[in-house]
Protein backbone atom coordinates (compact mmCIF):
# COMPACT_ATOMS: atom_id res chain seq x y z
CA UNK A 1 0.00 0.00 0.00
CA UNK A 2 0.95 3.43 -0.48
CA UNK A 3 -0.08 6.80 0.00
CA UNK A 4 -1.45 7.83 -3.23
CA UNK A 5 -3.80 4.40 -2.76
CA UNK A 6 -5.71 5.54 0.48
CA UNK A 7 -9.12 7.06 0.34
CA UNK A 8 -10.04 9.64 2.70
CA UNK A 9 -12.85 11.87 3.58
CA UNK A 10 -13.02 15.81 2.99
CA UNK A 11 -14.90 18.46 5.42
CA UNK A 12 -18.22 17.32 3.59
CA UNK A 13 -18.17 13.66 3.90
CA UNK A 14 -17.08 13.18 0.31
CA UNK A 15 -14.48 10.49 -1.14
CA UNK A 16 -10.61 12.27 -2.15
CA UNK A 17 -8.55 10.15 -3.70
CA UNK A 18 -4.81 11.16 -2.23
CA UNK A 19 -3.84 10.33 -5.84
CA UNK A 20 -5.17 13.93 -6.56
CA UNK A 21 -2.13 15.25 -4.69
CA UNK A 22 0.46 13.01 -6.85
CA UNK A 23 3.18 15.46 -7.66
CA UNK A 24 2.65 17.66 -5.01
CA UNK A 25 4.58 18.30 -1.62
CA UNK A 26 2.00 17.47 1.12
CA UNK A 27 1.67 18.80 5.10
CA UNK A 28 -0.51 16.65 6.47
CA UNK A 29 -1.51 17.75 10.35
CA UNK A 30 -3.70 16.57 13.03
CA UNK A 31 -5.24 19.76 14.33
CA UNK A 32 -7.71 21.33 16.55
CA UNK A 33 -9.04 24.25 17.83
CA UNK A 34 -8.87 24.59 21.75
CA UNK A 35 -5.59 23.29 21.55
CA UNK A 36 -2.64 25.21 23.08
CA UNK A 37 -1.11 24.70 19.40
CA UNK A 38 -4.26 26.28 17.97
CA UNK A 39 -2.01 29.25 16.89
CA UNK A 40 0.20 27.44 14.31
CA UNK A 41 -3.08 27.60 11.92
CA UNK A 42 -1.21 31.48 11.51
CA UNK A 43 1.97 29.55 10.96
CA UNK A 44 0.42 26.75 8.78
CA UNK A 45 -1.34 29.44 6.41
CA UNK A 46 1.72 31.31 6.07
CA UNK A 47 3.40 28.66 4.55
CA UNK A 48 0.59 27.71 2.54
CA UNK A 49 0.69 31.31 1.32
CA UNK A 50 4.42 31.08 0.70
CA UNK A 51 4.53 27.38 -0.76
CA UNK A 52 1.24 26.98 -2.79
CA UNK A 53 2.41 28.17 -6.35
CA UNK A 54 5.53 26.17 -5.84
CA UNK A 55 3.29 22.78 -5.14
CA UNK A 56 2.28 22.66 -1.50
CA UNK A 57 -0.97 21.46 0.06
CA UNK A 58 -1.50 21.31 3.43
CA UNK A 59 -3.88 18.74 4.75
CA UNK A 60 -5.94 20.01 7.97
CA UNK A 61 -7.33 16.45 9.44
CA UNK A 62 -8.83 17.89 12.82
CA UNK A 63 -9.02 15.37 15.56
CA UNK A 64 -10.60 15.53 19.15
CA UNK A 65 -8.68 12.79 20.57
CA UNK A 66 -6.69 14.40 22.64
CA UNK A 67 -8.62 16.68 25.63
CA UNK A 68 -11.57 17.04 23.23
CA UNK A 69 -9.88 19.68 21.54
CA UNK A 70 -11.92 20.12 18.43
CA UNK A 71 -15.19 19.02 19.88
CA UNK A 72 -17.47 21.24 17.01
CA UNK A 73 -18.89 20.04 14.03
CA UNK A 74 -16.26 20.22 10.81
CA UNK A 75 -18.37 23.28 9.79
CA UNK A 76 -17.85 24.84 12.90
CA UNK A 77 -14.35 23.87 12.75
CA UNK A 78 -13.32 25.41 9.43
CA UNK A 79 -15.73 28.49 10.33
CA UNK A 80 -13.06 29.10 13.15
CA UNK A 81 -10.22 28.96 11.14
CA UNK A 82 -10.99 30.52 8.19
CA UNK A 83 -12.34 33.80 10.35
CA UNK A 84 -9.52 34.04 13.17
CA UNK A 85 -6.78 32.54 11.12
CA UNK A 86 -7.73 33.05 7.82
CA UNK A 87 -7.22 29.52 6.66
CA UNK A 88 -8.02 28.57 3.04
CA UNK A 89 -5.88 25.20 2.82
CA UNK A 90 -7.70 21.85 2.36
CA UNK A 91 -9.77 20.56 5.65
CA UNK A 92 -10.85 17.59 5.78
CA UNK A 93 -13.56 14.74 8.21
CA UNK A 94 -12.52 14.80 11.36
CA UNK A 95 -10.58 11.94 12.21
CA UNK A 96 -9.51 9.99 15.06
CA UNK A 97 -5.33 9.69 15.03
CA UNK A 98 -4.04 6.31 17.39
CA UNK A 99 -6.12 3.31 18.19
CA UNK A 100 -8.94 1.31 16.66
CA UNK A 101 -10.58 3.65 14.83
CA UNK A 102 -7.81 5.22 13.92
CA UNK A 103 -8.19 6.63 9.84
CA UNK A 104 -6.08 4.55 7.40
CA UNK A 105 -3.81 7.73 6.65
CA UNK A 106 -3.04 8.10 9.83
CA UNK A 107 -2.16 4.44 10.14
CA UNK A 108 0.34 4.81 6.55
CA UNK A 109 1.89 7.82 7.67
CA UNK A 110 2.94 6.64 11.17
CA UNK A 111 4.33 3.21 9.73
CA UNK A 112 6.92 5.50 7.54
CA UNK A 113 7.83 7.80 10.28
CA UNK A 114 6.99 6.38 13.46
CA UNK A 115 9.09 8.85 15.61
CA UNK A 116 10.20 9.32 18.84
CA UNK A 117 7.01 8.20 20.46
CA UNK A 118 7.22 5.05 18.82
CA UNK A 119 4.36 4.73 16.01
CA UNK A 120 1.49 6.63 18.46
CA UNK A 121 0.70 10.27 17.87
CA UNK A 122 1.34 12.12 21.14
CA UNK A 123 -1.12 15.00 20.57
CA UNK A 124 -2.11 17.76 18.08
CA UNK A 125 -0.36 19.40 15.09
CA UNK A 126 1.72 16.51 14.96
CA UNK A 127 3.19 17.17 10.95
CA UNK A 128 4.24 14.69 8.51
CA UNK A 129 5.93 16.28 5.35
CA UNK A 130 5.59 13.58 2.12
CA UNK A 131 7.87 14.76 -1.07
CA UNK A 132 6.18 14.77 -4.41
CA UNK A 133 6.22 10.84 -5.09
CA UNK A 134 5.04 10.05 -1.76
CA UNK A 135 7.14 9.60 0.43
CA UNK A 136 6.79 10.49 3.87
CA UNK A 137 10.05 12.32 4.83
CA UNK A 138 9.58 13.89 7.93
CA UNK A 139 7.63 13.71 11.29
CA UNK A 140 7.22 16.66 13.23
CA UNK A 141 6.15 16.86 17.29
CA UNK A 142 3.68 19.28 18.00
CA UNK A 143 5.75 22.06 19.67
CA UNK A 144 7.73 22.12 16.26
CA UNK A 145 6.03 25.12 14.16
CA UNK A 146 5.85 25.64 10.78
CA UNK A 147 8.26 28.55 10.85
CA UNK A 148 10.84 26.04 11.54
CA UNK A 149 9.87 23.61 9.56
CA UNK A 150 10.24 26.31 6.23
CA UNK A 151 14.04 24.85 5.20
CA UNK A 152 12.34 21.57 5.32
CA UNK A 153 9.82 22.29 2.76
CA UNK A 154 11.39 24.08 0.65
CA UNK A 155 13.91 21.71 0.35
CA UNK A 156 11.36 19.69 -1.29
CA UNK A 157 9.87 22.54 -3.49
């Protein structure tokens, strides 16, 4: 299996193939909004801003696993990121991160990179950076922003 294979689910319940974003250089982030991390959304848009003609998509899967953090609907959800952040990347279902209902991305991307935690996502805004054929290059903890994750990306770019 491999990334461009998976199926997953955007904001409105409907089927993207991650085949669409063959090519590109993907940011794909566990998020939520009444997270202490809740800020990098300013961070995350800013590269999106910067990155976006050069082939970057950012992939916002919110997730209220940890603290019910994002515990509103995924309207509600990109409502409060679009207005206090100003967030126009791609959002996507809501999705649950570690365990048995975990969402089969989520499950791919932590088999490539299964960091220092082991293969378990600790919390939010955990970051996985894929290059343009797939791979998944990078994990980033949560307390790493995307300002210093900018070399990294552009790297790929």
């Amino acid at each position: 299996m491999a990334l461009y294979d998976l199926i997953v689910k955007d904001a409105e319940g409907n089927d993207v193939s991650m085949k669409d974003y063959e090519g590109k250089v993907l940011l794909i982030v566990n998020t939520a909004t009444g997270c202490g991390f809740t800020p990098q959304y300013e961070g995350l848009q800013d590269l999106y801003e910067k990155y976006q003609a050069q082939g970057l998509e950012i992939l916002d899967f919110p997730c209220n696993q940890f603290g019910n953090q994002a515990p509103g609907t995924e309207e509600e959800i990109e409502d409060f990121c679009q207005s206090r952040y100003g967030v126009t990347f791609k959002m996507f279902k809501k999705v649950e991160v570690n365990g048995e209902n975990e969402a089969p991305i989520f499950t791919y991307l932590k088999s490539q990179k299964g960091g220092m935690m082991g293969s378990k996502i600790k919390w939010n805004f955990t970051k996985f950076l894929v290059d343009r054929n797939g791979n998944v290059v990078e994990r980033f903890a949560p307390t790493t922003t995307p300002e210093q994750i900018d070399a990294a990306v552009a790297k790929l770019l």
